[in-house]
Structure formats: C-alpha cells, structure tokens
C-alpha atoms as a PDB file:
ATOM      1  CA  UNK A   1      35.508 -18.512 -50.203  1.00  0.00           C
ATOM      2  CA  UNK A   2      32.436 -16.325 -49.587  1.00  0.00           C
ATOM      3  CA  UNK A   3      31.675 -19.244 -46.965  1.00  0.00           C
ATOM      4  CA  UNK A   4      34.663 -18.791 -45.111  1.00  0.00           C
ATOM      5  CA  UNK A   5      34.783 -15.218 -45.299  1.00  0.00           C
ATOM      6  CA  UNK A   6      30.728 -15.030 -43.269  1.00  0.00           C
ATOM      7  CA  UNK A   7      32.231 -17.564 -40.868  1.00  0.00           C
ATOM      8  CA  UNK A   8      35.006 -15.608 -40.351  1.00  0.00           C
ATOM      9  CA  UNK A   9      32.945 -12.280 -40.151  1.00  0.00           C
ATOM     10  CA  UNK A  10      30.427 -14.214 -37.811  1.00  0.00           C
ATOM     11  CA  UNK A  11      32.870 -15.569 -35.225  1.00  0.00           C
ATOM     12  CA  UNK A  12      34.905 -12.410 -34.962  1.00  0.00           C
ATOM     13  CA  UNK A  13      31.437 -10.432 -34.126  1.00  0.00           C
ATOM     14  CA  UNK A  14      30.050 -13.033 -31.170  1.00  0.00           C
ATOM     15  CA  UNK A  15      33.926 -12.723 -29.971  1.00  0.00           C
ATOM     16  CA  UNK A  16      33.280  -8.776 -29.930  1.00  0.00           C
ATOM     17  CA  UNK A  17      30.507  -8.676 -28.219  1.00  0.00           C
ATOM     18  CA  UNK A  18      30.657  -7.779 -24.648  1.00  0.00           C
ATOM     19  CA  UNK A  19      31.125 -10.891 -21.836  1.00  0.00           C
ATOM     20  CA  UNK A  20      28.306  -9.360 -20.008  1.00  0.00           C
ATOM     21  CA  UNK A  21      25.906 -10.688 -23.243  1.00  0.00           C
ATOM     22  CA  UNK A  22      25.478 -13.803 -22.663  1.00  0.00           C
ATOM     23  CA  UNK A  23      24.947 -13.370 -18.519  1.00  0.00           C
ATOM     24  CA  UNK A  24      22.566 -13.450 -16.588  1.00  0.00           C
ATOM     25  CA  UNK A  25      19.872 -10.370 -17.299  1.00  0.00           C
ATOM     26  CA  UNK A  26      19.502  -7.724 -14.884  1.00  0.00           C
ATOM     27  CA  UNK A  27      15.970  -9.122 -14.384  1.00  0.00           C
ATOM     28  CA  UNK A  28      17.175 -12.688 -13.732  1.00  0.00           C
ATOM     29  CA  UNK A  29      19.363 -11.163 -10.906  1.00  0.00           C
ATOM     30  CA  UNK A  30      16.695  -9.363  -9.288  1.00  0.00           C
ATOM     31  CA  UNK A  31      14.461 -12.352  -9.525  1.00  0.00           C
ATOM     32  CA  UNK A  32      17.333 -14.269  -7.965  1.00  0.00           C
ATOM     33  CA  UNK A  33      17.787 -11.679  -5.501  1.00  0.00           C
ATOM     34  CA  UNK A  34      14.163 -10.786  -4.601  1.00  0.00           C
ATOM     35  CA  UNK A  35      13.611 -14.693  -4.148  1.00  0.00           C
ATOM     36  CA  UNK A  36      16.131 -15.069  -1.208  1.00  0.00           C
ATOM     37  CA  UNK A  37      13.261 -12.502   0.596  1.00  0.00           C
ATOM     38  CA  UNK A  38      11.136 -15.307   0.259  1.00  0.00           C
ATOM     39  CA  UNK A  39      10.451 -17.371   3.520  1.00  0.00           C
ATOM     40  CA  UNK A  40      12.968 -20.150   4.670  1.00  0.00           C
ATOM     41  CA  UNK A  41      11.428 -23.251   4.972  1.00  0.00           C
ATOM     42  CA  UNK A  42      10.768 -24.572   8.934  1.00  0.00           C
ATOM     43  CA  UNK A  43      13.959 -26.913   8.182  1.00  0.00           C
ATOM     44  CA  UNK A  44      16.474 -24.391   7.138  1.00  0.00           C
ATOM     45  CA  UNK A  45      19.323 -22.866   8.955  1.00  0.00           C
ATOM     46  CA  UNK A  46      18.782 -19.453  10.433  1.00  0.00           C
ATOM     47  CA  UNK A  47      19.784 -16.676   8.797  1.00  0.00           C
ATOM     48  CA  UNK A  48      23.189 -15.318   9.723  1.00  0.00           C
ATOM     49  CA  UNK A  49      23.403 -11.672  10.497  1.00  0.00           C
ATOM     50  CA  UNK A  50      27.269 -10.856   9.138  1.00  0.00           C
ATOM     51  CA  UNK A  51      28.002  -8.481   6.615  1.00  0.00           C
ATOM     52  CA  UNK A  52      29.213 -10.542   4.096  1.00  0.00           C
ATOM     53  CA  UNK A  53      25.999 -12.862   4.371  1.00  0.00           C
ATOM     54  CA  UNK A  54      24.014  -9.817   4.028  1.00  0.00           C
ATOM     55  CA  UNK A  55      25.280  -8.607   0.391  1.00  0.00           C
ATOM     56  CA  UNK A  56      26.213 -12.187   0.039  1.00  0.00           C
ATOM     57  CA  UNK A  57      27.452 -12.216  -4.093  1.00  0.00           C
ATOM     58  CA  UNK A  58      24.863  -9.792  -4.523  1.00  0.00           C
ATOM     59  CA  UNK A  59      26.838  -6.599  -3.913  1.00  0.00           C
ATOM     60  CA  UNK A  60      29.706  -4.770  -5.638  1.00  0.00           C
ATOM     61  CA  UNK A  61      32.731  -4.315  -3.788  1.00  0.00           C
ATOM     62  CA  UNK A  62      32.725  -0.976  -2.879  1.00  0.00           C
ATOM     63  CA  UNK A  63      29.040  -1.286  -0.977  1.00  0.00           C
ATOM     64  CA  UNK A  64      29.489  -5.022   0.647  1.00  0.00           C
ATOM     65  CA  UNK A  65      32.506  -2.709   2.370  1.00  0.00           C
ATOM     66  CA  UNK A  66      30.177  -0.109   3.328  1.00  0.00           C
ATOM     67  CA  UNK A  67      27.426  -2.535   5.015  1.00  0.00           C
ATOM     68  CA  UNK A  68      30.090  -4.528   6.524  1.00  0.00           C
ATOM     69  CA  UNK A  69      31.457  -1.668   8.880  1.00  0.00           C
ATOM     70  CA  UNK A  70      27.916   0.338   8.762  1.00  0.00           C
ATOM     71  CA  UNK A  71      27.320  -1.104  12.256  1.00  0.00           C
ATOM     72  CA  UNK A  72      30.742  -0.323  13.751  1.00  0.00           C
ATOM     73  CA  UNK A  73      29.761   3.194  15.382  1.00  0.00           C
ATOM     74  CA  UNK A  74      26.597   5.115  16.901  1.00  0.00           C
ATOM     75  CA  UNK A  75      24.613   5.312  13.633  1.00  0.00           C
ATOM     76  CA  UNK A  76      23.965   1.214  13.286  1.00  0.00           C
ATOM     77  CA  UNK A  77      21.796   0.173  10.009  1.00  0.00           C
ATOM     78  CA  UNK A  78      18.692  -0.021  11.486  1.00  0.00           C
ATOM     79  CA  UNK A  79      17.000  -1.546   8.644  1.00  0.00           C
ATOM     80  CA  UNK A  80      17.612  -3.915   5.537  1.00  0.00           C
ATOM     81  CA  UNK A  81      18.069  -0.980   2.645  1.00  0.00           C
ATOM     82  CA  UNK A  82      17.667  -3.609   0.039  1.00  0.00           C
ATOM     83  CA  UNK A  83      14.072  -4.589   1.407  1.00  0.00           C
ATOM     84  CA  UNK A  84      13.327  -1.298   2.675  1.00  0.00           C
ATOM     85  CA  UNK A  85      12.226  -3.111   5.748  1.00  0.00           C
ATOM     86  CA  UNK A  86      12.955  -4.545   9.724  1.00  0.00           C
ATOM     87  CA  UNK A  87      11.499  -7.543   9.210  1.00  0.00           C
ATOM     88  CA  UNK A  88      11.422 -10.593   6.448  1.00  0.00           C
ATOM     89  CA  UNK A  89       9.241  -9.866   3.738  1.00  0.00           C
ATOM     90  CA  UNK A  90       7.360 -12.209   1.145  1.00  0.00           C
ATOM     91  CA  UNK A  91      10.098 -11.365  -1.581  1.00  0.00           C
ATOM     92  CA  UNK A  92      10.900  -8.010  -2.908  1.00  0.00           C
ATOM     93  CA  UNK A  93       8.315  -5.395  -4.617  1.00  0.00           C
ATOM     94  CA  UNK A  94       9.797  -5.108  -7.621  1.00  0.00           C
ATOM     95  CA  UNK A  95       7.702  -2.890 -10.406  1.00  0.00           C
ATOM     96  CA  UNK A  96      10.308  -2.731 -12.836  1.00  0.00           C
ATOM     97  CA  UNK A  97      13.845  -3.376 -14.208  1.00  0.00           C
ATOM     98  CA  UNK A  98      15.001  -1.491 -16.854  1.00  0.00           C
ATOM     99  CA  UNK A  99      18.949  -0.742 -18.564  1.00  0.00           C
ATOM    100  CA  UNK A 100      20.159   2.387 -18.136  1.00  0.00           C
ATOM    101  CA  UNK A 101      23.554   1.861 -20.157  1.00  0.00           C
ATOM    102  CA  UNK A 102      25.138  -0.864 -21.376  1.00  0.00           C
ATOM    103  CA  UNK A 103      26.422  -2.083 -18.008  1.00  0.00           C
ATOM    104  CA  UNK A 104      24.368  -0.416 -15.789  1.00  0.00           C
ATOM    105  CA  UNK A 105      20.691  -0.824 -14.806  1.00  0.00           C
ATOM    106  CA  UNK A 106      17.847  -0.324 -12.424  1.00  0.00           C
ATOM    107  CA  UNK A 107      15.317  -1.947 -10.766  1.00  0.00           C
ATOM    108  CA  UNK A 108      12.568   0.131  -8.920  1.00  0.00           C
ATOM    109  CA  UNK A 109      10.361  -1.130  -6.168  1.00  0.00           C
ATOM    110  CA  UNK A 110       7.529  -0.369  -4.309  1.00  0.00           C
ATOM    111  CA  UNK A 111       5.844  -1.005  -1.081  1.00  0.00           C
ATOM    112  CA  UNK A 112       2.818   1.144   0.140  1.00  0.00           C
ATOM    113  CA  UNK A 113       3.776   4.928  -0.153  1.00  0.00           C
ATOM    114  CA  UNK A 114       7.900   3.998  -0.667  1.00  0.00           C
ATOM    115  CA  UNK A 115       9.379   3.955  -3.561  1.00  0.00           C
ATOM    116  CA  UNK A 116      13.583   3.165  -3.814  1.00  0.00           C
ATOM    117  CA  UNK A 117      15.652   2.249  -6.642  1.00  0.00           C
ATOM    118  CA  UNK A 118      17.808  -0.749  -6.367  1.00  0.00           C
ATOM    119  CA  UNK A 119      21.092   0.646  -8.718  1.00  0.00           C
ATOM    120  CA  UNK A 120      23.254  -2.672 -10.476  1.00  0.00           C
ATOM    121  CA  UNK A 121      26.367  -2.185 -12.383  1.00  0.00           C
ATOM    122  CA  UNK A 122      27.947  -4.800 -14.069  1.00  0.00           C
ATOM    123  CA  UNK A 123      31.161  -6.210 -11.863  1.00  0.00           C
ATOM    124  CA  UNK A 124      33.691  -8.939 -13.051  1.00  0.00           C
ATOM    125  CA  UNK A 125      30.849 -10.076 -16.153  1.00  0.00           C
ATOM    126  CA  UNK A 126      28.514 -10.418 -13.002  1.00  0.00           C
ATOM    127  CA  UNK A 127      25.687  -8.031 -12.283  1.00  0.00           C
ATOM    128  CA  UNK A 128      25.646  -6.413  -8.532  1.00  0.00           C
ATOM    129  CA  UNK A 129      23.986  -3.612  -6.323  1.00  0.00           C
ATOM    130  CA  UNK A 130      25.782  -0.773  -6.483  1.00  0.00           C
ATOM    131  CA  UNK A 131      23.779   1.763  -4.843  1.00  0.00           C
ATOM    132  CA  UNK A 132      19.812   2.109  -3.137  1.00  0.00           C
ATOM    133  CA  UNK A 133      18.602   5.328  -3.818  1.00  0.00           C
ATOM    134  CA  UNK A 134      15.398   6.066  -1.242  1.00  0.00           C
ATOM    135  CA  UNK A 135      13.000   7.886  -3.403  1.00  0.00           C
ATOM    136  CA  UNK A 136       9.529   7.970  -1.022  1.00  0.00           C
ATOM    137  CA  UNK A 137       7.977   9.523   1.000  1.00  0.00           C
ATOM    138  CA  UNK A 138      11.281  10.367   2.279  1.00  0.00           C
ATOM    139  CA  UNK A 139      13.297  11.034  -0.759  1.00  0.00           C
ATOM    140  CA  UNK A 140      16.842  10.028   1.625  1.00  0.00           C
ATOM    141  CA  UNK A 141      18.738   9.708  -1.674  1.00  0.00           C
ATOM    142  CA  UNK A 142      21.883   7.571  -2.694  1.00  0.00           C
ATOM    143  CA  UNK A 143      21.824   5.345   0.764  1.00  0.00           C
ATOM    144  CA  UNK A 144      25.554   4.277   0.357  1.00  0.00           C
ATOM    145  CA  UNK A 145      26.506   7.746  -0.030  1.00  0.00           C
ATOM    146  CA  UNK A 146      24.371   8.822   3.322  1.00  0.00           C
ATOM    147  CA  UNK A 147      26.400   5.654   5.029  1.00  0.00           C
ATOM    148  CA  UNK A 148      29.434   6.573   3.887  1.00  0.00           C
ATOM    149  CA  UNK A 149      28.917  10.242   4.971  1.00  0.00           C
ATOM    150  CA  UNK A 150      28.112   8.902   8.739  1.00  0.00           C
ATOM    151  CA  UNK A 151      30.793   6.720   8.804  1.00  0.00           C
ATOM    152  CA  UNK A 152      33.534   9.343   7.674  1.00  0.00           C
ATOM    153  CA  UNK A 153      31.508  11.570  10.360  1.00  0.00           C
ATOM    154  CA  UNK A 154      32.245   9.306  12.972  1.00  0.00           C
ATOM    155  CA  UNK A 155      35.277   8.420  12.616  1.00  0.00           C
ATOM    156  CA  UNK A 156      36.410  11.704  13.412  1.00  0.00           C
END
C-alpha cells in the first residue's frame, strides 16, 4: 500500500511540474542561438535576408512581427540587434545567462565597450527572444520598444 501510495505521490508531482522543465535550458538556447553566428562553411547556401529567416524559431511572436516590418519605412534596421553588429561575427559574446523568473531569463553579452541584454521568455514550452535591451555605451534601452515607437511614428 505504502508502495502504491509514493508511486502515486511521485507520478502526480513530475505531472505537476511545469512543461518548460524538461526543455531545453535557457543556456542551451543561447548556445544554439549564438552558434548560428558562427561562420558558414564555403559550401553552404547564402544567408537569406527575410524577416522570418532573421528571428528564424528564435523569436517570440510579438518581436519576429516587429523585425519583419522594421524595414518597411525611413528608419530601416541598420544593424543585427541580436549581434549588436553590421557584419557576421565569430558567434555571439555571451558573459552570462541567468533566470530571472520561472519562465523568463536573460542572457547578457559583451563586445568591447557594449554591453546589451538578450531578454527570453518562455513561448509555447519553447524558449524565445523577447526583447534586446542596449545597455552600453549608449544605454538605447528596450530595442523592440524603440522599433515599435518608430514604426507607430511613421505610420502616421
């Protein structure tokens, strides 16, 4: 009885626990992330410049939205807000990962003098960006807010 009764117990508390447990960590994803920053080989197809390849599965709804119509007036993305960069870079800087809630973390990197803060929140069991937040030297703040702000702006 008392056999059944800690099976019992044990099953219904790994059924409790949140789906976002057993995925992937918030470290694993910016690993995975950071490593498509790495150089292609000479082989591979070019990279394609569309929204939607740019946030790829990487982003959260709301943001893959905002970078897929950030070019559509004046203000263009001039730059790669993930990578904090024009060009390709030899993966991303990151210095450190840690949770800020229970489905909600962030990574920070750094490059030189800048210092941003890639923001993930956990989507469908899966984690995604949410947000950059530009920290140094510049201290631009919540990036898809700025975006958002410029495209409302010019839509006027």
């Amino acid at each position: 009885m008392r056999f059944r009764l800690a099976l019992f117990c044990g099953a219904f508390a790994l059924a409790a626990l949140p789906a976002f447990a057993a995925s992937e960590t918030p470290e694993a994803f910016m690993k995975r992330f950071s490593d498509t920053y790495l150089p292609a080989p000479p082989d591979a197809p070019a990279p394609s410049t569309e929204a939607d390849d740019f946030c790829g599965d990487f982003c959260e709804p709301d943001l893959k939205a905002i970078v897929a119509h950030a070019n559509d007036h004046d203000y263009v993305m001039e730059y790669d807000p993930f990578c904090s960069c024009q060009d390709v870079v030899d993966g991303l800087p990151v210095e450190a990962v840690k949770a800020t809630g229970p489905d909600t973390a962030e990574a920070t990197l750094h490059r030189d003098e800048t210092i941003w803060v890639i923001v993930l929140k956990q989507h469908d069991g899966a984690w995604k960006i949410a947000d950059v937040i530009e920290k140094a030297p510049y201290d631009n703040g919540s990036w898809k807010a700025r975006i958002s702000e410029l495209m409302a702006a010019a839509a006027k």
